[in-house]
N, C-alpha and C. Protein backbone atom coordinates (compact mmCIF):
# COMPACT_ATOMS: atom_id res chain seq x y z
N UNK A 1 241.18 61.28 77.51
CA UNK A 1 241.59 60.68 78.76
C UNK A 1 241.30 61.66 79.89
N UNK A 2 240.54 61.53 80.88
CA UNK A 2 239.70 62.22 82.28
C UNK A 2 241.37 61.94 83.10
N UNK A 3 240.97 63.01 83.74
CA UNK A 3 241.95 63.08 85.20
C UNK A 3 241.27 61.76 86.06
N UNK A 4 242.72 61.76 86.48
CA UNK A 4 242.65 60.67 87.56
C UNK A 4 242.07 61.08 89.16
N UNK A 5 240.43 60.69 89.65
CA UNK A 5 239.88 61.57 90.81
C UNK A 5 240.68 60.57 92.07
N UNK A 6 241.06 61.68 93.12
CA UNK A 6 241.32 60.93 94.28
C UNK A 6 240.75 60.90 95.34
N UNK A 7 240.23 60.56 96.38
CA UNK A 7 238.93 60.29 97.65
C UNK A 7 239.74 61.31 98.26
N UNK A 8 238.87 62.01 98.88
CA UNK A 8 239.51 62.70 100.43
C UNK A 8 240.38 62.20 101.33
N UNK A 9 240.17 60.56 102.02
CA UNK A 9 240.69 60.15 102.83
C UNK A 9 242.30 60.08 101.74
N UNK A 10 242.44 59.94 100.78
CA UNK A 10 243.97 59.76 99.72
C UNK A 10 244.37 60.96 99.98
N UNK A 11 243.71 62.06 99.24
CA UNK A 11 244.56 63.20 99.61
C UNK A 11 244.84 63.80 100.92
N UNK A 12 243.92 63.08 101.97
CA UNK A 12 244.67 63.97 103.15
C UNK A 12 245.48 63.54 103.84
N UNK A 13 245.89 61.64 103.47
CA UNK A 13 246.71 60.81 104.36
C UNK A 13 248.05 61.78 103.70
N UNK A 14 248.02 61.76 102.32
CA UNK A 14 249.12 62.61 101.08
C UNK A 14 249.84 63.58 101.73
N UNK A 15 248.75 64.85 102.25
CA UNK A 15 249.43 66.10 102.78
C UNK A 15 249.56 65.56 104.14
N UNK A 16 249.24 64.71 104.70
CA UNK A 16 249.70 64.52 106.61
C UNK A 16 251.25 63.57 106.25
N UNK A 17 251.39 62.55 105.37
CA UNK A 17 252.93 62.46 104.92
C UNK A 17 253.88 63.19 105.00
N UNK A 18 253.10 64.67 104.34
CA UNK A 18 254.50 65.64 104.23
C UNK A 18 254.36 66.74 104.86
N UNK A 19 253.41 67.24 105.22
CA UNK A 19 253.50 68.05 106.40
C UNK A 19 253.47 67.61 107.89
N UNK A 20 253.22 66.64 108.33
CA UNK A 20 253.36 66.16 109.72
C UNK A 20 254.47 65.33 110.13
N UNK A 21 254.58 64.10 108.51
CA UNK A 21 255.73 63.50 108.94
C UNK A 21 256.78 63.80 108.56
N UNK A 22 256.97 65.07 107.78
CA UNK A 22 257.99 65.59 106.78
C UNK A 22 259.00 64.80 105.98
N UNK A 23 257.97 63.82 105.34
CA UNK A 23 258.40 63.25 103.94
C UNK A 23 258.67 64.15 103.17
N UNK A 24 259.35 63.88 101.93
CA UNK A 24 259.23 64.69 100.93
C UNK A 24 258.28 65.01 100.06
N UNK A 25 257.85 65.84 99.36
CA UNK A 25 256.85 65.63 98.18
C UNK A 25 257.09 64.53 96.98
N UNK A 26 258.51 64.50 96.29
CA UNK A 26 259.15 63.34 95.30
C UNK A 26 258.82 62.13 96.27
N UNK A 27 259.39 62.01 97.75
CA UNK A 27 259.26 60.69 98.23
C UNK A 27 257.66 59.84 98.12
N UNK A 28 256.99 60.88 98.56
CA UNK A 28 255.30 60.53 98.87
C UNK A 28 254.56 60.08 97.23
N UNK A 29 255.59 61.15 96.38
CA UNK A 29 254.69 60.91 95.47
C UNK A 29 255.28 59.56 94.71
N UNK A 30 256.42 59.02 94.75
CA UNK A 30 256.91 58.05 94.31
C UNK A 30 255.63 56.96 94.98
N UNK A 31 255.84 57.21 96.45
CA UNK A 31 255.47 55.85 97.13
C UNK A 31 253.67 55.65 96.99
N UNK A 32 253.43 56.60 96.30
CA UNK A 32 251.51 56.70 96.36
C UNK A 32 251.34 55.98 94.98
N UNK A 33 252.37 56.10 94.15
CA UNK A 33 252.10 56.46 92.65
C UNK A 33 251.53 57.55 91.78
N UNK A 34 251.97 58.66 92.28
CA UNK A 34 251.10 59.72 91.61
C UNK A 34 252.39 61.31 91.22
N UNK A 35 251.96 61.68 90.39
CA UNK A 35 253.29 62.99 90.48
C UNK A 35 253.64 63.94 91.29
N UNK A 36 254.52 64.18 91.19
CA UNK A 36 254.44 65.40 92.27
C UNK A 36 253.33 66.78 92.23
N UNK A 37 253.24 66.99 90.75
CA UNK A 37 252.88 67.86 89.94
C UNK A 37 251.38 67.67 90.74
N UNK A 38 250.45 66.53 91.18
CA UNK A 38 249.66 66.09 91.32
C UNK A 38 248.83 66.55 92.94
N UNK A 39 249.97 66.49 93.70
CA UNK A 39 250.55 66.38 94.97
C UNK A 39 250.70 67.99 95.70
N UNK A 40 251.59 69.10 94.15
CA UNK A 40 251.35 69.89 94.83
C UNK A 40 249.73 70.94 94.50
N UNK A 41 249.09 69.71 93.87
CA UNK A 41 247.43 70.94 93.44
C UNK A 41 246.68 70.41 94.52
C-alpha cells in the first residue's frame, strides 16, 4: 500500500488553516480527512 500523494494547492490551503487562521492541527486534520501525523510532515 503507496502513501497517499497530496497536490500543492491541498497542502498549502492545510498549513494557511493553521497558521493564518489558527485552527488547530487535530481540527484541520479531522476536517480534511487526513492525520495529524500527516499534517505535521
Amino acid at each position: 500500500m503507496g502513501a497517499q500523494r497530496f497536490t500543492p494547492e491541498f497542502k498549502e490551503e492545510a498549513v494557511r488553516q493553521i497558521s493564518e487562521r489558527g485552527y488547530s492541527v487535530a481540527n484541520v486534520s479531522e476536517q480534511l480527512g487526513v492525520s495529524a501525523h500527516s499534517l505535521y510532515k
